[in-house]
Protein backbone atom coordinates (compact mmCIF):
# COMPACT_ATOMS: atom_id res chain seq x y z
CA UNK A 1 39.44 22.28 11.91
CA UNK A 2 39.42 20.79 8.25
CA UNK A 3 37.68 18.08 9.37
CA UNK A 4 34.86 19.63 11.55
CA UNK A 5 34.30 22.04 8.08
CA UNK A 6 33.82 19.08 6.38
CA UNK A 7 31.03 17.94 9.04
CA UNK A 8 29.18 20.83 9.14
CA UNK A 9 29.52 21.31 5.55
CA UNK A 10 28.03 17.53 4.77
CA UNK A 11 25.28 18.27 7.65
CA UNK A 12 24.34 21.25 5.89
CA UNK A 13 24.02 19.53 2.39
CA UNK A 14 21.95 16.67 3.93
CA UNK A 15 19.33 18.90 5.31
CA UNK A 16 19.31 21.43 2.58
CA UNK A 17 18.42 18.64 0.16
CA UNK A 18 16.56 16.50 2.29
CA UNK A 19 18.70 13.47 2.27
CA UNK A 20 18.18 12.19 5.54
CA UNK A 21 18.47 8.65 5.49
CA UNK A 22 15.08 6.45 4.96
CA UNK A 23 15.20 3.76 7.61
CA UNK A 24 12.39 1.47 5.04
CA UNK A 25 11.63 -1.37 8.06
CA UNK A 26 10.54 1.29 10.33
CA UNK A 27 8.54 2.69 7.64
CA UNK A 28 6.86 -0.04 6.47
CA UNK A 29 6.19 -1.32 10.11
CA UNK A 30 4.45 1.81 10.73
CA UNK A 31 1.69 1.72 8.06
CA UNK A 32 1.27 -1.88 8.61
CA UNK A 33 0.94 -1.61 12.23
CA UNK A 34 -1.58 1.72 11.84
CA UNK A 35 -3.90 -0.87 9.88
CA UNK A 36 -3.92 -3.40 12.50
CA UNK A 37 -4.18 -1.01 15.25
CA UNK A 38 -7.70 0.60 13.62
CA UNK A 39 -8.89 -2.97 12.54
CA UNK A 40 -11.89 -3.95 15.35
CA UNK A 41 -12.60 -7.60 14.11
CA UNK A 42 -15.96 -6.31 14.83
CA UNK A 43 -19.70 -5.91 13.76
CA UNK A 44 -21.61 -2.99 14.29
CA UNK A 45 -25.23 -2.39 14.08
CA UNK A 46 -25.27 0.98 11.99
CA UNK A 47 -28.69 1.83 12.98
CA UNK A 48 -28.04 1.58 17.05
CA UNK A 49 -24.49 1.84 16.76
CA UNK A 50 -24.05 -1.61 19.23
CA UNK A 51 -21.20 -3.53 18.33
CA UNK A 52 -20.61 -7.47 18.50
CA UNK A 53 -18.02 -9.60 18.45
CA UNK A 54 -19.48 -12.39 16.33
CA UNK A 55 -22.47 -12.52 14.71
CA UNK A 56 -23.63 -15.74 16.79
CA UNK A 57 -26.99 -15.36 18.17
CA UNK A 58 -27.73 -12.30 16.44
CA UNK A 59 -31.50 -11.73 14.97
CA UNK A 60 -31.13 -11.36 11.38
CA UNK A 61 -30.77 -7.68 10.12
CA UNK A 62 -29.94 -6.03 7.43
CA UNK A 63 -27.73 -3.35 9.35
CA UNK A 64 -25.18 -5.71 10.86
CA UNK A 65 -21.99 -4.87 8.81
CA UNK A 66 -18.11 -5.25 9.66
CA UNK A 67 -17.07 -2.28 12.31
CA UNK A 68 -13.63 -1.70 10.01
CA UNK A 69 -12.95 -1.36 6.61
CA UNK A 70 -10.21 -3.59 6.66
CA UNK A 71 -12.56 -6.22 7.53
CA UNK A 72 -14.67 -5.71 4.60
CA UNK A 73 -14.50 -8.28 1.41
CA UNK A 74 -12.94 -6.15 -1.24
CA UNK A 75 -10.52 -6.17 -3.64
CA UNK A 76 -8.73 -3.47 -1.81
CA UNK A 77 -7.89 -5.97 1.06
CA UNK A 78 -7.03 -8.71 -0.92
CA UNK A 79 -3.76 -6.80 -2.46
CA UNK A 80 -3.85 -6.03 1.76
CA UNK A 81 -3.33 -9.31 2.88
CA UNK A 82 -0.64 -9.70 -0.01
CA UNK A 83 1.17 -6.91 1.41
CA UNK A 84 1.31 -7.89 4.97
CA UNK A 85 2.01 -11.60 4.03
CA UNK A 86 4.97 -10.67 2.45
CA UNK A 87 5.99 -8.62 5.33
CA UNK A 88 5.56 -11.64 7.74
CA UNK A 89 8.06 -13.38 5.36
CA UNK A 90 10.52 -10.72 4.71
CA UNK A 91 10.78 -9.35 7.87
CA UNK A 92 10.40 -12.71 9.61
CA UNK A 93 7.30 -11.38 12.03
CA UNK A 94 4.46 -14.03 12.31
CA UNK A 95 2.46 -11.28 13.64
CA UNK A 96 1.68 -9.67 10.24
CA UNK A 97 0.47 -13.18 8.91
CA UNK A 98 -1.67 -13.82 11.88
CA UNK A 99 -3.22 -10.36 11.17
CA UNK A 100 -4.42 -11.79 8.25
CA UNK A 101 -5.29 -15.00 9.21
CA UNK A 102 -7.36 -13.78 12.09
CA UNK A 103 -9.45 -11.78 9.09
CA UNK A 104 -9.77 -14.41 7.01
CA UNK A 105 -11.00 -16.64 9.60
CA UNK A 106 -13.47 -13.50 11.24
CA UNK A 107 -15.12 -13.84 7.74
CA UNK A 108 -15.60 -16.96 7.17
CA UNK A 109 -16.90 -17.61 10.85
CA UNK A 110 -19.62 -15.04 10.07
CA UNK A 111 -20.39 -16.16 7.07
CA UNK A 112 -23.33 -18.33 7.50
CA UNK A 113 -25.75 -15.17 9.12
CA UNK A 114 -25.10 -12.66 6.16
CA UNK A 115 -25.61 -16.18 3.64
CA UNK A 116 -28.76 -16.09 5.36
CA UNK A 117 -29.81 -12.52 4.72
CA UNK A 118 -28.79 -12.86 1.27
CA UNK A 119 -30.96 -15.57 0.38
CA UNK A 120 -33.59 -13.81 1.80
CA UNK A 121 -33.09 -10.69 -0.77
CA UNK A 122 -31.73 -8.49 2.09
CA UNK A 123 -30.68 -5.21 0.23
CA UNK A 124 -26.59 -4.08 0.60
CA UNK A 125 -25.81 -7.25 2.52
CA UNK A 126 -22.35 -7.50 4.28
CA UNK A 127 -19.89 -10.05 2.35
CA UNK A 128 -22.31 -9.90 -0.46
CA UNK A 129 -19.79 -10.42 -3.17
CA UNK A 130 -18.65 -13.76 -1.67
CA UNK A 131 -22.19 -15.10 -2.34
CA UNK A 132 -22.83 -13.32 -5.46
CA UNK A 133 -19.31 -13.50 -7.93
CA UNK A 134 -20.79 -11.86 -10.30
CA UNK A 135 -17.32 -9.82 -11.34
CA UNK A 136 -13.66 -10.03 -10.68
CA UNK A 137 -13.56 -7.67 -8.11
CA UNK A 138 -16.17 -9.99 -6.04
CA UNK A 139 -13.21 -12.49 -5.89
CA UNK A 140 -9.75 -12.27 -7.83
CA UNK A 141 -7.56 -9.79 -5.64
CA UNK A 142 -9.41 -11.07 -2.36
CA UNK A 143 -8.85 -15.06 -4.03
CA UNK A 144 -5.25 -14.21 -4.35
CA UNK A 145 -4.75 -12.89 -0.78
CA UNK A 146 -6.46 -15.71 0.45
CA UNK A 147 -4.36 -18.54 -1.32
CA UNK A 148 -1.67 -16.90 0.57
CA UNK A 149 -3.45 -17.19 3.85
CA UNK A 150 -4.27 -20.83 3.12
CA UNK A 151 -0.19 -21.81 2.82
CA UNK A 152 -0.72 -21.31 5.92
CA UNK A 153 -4.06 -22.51 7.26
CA UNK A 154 -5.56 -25.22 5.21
CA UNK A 155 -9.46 -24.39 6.56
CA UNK A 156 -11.45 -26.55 3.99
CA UNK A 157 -13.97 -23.56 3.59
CA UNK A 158 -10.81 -21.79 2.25
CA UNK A 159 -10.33 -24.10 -0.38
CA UNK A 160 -13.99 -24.49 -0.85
CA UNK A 161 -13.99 -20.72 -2.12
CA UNK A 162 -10.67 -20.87 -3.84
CA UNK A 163 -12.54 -23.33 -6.45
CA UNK A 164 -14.89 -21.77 -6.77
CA UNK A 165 -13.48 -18.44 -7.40
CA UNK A 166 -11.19 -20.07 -10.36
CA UNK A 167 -14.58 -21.81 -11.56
CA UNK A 168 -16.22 -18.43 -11.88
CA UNK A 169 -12.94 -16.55 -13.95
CA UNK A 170 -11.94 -19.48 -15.99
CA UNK A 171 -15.84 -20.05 -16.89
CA UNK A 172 -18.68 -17.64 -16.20
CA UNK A 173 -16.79 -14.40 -16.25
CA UNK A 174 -17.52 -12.16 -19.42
CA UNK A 175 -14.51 -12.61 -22.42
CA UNK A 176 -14.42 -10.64 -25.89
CA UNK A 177 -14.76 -13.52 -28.13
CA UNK A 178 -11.09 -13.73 -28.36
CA UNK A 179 -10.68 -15.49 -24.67
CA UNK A 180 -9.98 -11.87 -23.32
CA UNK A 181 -11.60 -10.54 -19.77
CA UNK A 182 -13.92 -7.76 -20.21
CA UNK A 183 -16.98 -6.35 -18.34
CA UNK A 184 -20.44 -4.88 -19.43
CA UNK A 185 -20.24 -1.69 -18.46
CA UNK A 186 -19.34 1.22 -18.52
CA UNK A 187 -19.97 0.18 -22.09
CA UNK A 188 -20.92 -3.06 -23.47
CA UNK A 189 -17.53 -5.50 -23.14
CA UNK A 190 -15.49 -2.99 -22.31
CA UNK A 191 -11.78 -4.08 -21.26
CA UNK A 192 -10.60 -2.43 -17.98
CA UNK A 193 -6.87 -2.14 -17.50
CA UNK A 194 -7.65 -2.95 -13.70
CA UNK A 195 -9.21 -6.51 -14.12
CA UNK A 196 -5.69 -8.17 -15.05
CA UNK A 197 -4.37 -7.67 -11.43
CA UNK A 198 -8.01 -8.89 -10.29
CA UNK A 199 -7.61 -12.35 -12.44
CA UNK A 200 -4.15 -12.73 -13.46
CA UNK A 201 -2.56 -13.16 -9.65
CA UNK A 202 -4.79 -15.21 -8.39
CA UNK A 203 -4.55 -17.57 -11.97
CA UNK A 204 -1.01 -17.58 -11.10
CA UNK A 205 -1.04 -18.97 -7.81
CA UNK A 206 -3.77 -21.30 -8.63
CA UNK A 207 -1.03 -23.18 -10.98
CA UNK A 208 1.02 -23.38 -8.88
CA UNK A 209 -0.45 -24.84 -6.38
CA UNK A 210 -2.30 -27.14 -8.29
CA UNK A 211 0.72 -27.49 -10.60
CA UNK A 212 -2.45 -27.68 -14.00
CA UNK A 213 -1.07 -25.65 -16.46
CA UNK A 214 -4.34 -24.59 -17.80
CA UNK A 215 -4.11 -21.20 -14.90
CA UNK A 216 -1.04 -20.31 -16.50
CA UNK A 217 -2.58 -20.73 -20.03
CA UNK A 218 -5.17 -18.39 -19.39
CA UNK A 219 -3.26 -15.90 -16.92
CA UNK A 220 -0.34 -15.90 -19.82
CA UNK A 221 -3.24 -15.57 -22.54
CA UNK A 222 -4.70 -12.54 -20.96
CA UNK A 223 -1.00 -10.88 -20.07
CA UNK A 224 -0.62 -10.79 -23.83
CA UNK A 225 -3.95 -9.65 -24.52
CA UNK A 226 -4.22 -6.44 -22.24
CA UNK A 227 -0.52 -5.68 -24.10
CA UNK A 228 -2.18 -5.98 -27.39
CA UNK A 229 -5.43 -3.57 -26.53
CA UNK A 230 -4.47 -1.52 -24.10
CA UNK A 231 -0.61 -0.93 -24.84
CA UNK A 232 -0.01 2.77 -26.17
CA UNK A 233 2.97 2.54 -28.67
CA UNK A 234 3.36 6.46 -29.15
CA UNK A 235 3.80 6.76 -25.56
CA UNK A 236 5.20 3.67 -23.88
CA UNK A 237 2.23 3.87 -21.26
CA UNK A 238 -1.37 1.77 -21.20
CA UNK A 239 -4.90 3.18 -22.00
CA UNK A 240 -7.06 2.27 -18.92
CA UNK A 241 -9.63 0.87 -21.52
CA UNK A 242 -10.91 -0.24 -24.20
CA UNK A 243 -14.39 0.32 -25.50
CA UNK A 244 -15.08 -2.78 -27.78
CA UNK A 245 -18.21 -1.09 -29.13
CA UNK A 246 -16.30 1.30 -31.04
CA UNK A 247 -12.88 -0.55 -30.94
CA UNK A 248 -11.03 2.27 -29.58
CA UNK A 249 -9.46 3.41 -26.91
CA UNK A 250 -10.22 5.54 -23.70
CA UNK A 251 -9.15 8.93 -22.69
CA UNK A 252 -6.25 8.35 -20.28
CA UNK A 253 -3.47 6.94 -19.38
CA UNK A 254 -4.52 6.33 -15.15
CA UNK A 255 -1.51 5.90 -12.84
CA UNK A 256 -3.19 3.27 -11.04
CA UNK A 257 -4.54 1.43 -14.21
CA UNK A 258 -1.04 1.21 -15.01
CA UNK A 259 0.16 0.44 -11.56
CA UNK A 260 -2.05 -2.73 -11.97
CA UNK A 261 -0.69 -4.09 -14.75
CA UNK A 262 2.69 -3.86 -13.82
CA UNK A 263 1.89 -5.57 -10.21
CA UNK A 264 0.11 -8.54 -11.90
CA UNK A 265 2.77 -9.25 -14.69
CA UNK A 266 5.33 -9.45 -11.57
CA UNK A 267 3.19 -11.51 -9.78
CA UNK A 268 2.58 -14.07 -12.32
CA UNK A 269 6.22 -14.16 -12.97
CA UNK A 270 6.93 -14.94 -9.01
CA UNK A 271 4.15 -17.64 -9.70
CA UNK A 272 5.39 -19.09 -13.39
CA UNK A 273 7.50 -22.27 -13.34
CA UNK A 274 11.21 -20.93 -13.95
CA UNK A 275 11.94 -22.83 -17.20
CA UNK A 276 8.18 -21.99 -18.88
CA UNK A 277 8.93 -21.33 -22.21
CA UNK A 278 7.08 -17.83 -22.19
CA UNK A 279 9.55 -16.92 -19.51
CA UNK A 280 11.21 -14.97 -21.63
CA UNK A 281 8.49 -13.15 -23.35
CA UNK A 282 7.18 -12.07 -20.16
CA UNK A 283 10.25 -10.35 -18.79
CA UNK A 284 10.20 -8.46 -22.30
CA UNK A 285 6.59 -7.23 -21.76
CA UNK A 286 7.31 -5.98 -18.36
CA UNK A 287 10.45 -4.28 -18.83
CA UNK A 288 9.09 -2.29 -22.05
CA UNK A 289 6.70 -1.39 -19.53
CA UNK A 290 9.13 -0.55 -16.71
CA UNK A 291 10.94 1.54 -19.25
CA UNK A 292 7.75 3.26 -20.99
CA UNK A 293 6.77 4.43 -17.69
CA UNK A 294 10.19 5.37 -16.25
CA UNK A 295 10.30 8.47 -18.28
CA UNK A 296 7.39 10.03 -16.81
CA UNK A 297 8.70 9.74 -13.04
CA UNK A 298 8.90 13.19 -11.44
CA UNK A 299 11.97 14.64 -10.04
CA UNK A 300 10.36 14.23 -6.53
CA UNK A 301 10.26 10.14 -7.78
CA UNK A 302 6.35 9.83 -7.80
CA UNK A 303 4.33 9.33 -10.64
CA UNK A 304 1.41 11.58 -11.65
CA UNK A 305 -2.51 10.81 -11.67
CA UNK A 306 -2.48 10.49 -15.37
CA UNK A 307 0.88 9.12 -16.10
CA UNK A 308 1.52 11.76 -19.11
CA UNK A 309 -0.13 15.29 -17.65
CA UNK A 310 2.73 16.87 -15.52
CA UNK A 311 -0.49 19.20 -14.34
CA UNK A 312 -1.94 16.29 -12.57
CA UNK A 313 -1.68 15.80 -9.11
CA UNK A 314 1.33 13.28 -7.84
CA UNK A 315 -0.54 9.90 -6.52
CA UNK A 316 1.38 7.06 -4.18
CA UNK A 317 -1.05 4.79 -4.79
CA UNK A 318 0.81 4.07 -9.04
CA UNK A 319 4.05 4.78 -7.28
CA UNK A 320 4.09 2.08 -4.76
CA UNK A 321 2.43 -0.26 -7.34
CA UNK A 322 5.23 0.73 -9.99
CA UNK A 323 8.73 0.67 -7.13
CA UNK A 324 7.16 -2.70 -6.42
CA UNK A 325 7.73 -3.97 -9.66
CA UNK A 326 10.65 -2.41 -10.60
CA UNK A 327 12.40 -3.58 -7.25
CA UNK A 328 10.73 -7.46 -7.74
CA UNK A 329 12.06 -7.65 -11.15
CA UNK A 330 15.56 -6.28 -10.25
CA UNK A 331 15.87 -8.64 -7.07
CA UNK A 332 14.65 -11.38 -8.89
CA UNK A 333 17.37 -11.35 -11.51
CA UNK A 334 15.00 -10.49 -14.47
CA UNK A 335 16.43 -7.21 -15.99
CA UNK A 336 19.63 -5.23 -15.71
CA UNK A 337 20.44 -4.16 -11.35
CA UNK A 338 20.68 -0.28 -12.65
CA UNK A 339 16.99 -0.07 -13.23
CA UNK A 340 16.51 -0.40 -9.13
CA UNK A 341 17.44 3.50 -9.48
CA UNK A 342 13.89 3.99 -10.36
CA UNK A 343 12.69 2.10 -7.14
CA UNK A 344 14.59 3.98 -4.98
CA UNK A 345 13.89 7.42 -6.71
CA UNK A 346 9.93 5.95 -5.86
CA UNK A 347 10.41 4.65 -2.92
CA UNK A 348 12.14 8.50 -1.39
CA UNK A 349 8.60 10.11 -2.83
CA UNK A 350 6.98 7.60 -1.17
CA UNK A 351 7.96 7.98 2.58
CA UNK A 352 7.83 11.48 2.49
CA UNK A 353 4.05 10.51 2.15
CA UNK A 354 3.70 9.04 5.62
CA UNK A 355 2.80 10.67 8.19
CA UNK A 356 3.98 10.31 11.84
CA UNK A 357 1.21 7.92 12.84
CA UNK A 358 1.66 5.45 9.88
CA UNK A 359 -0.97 7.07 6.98
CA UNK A 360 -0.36 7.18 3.75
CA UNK A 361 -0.90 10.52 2.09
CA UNK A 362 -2.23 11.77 -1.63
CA UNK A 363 -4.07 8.26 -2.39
CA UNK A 364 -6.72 8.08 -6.08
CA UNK A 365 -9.92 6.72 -4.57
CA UNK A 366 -11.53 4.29 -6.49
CA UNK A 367 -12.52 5.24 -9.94
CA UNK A 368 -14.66 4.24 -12.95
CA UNK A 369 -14.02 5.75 -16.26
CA UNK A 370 -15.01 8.27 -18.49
CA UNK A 371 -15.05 9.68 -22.02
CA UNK A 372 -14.12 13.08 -20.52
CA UNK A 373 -10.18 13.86 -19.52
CA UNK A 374 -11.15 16.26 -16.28
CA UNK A 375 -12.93 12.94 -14.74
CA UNK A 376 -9.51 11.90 -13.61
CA UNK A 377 -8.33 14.98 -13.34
CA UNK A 378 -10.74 15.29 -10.63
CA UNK A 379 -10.66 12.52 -9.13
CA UNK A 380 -10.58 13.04 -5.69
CA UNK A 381 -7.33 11.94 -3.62
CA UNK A 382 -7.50 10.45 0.37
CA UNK A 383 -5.22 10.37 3.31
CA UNK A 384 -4.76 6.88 3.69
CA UNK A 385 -7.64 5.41 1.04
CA UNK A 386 -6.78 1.71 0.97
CA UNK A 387 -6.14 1.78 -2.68
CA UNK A 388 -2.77 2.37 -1.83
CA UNK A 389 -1.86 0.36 1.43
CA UNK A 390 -1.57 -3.42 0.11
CA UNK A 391 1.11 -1.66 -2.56
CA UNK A 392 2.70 0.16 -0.29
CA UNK A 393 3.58 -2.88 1.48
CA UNK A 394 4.66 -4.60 -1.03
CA UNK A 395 6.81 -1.70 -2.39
CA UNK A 396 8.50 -1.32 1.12
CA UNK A 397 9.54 -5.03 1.62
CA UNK A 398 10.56 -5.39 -1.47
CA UNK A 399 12.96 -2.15 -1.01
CA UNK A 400 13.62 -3.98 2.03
CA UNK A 401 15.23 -7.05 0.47
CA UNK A 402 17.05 -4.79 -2.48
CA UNK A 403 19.10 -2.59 0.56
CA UNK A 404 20.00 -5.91 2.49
């Protein structure tokens, strides 16, 4: 009788507090297979709604575009393909690597029609941002998925683009006059908290596989600068820009803006050569980071739209970004095992955030930036916006290796 007490008293307290165990491959499996499941690896014409397999023999037009937005070339899919190629290897399934293989290679097939159409000044062009580069979201996250797609499948056109793409960031892209990555709008050279995760991954993996230290130079160089402009002392947390007209800060501290930063300093530490001599400096930056932004988790283990404003809504698109980092950096043997208590507090907020078919709930969709608080306030929030799939992913495996 003591025992059975003890059963029912234990089967109580699980349900009461929601405890039920997380099973994270199942999890994980079921968002990633959702995405494959609603990806076509098709064209449609949006004007007659006819779809095509391959744009082979098609009459030029300007309203042939990829069926699915997984399909499409943007940045959001390149931190995609990084998720589900680190699935493939953690959970030993080729299937998730063929996935994106197969999109890679439906790109690049189709290429040559919409290079066509753009040369011939054909208005919203599919794949336009593979012709034009004329930013980092054109090619840094979708360069850095792709390097990992072309371990595995050495197409020469891959490698073609891969130059070109660390041409364009080492060399055309727009730099304050101190080396550091900045854009011309909203305001003139304005430095966007986002654009380190669109340059400094791909860097990273572009020294390693070419083994010239010059991608490290520059991906370390602009690590260091983003701390310097963007780091808020008084809070522990990152401004999501800085407005070099009036050298000042932004408004906010943006969960996601944040989330970035945190993914691409991991990521160029996965990349960086283990005895580097800024090893060590590295590790520092990210765990004052880790720890600035640990004290603003909620109780429910998510993180809020603006990182600092309890009264903002709770986004999984900074959470997966931030358990990912937090669970790399503990796995990898870079700071203390304890701090993998804030992974798993994000990672339980996070799965309560998927639904029964696989979609991921409460999602930022993309956002520019404003002078005015209530903008991200505001910002709308998605069932299953890609912003927060690729990170999701990569927070899940990662989880994944930290249980086993």
């Amino acid at each position: 009788m003591k025992y059975l007490s003890l059963f029912f008293l234990m089967s109580y307290a699980l349900c009461s507090f929601g405890q039920t165990p997380v099973n994270t491959e199942e999890v994980v499996r079921r968002v990633a297979d959702n995405i494959i499941k609603n990806t076509s690896f098709q064209f449609v014409n949006t004007k007659t709604n006819q779809k095509y397999a391959s744009t082979k023999g098609l009459e030029p037009s300007g309203d042939i575009h990829a069926d699915s937005r997984y399909n499409k070339w943007a940045y959001v899919n390149g931190v995609l393909t990084t998720g589900m190629m680190q699935m493939a290897n953690v959970l030993n399934d080729k299937k998730y690597a063929d996935y994106s293989q197969h999109n890679f290679n439906f790109i690049f097939d189709n290429l040559p029609y919409f290079e066509a159409l753009y040369k011939a000044k054909t208005p919203k062009v599919e794949f336009g941002p593979v012709f034009s580069m004329s930013n980092l979201d054109a090619c840094g996250a979708m360069s850095a998925g792709l390097m990992d797609v072309y371990k595995i499948d050495k197409r020469q056109e891959f490698k073609a683009y891969l130059d070109r793409a660390a041409n364009y960031i080492l060399h055309k892209q727009l730099r304050l006059e101190d080396g550091t990555l900045c854009r011309p709008a909203p305001r003139p050279n304005t430095i966007w908290a986002d654009d380190l995760y669109m340059s400094v991954p791909f860097l990273a993996r572009m020294g390693k596989l070419t083994g010239d230290s010059k991608y490290f130079d520059d991906a370390i160089k602009q690590v260091e600068q983003f701390n310097k402009y963007l780091y808020d002392s008084n809070t522990g947390l990152y401004w999501h820009n800085y407005y070099s007209d009036v050298a000042m800060n932004g408004v906010g501290h943006w969960g996601r803006a944040n989330g970035w930063l945190a993914v691409a300093q991991t990521e160029l530490l996965n990349n960086l050569p283990a005895n580097h001599p800024k090893r060590a400096e590295l590790i520092r930056l990210l765990l004052r980071q880790i720890v600035g932004f640990a004290r603003y988790q909620d109780q429910s283990g998510l993180w809020h739209q603006l990182l600092d404003k309890p009264d903002s809504y709770q986004e999984t698109s900074v959470t997966a970004m931030y358990t990912y980092a937090v669970a790399r950096a503990v796995n990898e043997g870079w700071i203390n095992p304890k701090y993998i208590a804030i992974a798993r507090e994000g990672w339980k907020g996070l799965t309560g955030k998927v639904t029964a078919d696989g979609q991921l709930e409460d999602v930022c969709i993309g956002t520019n930036m404003d002078e005015d608080i209530k903008f991200y306030y505001t910002r709308p929030k998605e069932l299953n916006d890609t912003h927060g799939l690729g990170a999701f992913l990569l927070a899940g495996t990662e989880m994944l290796k930290a249980e086993k």
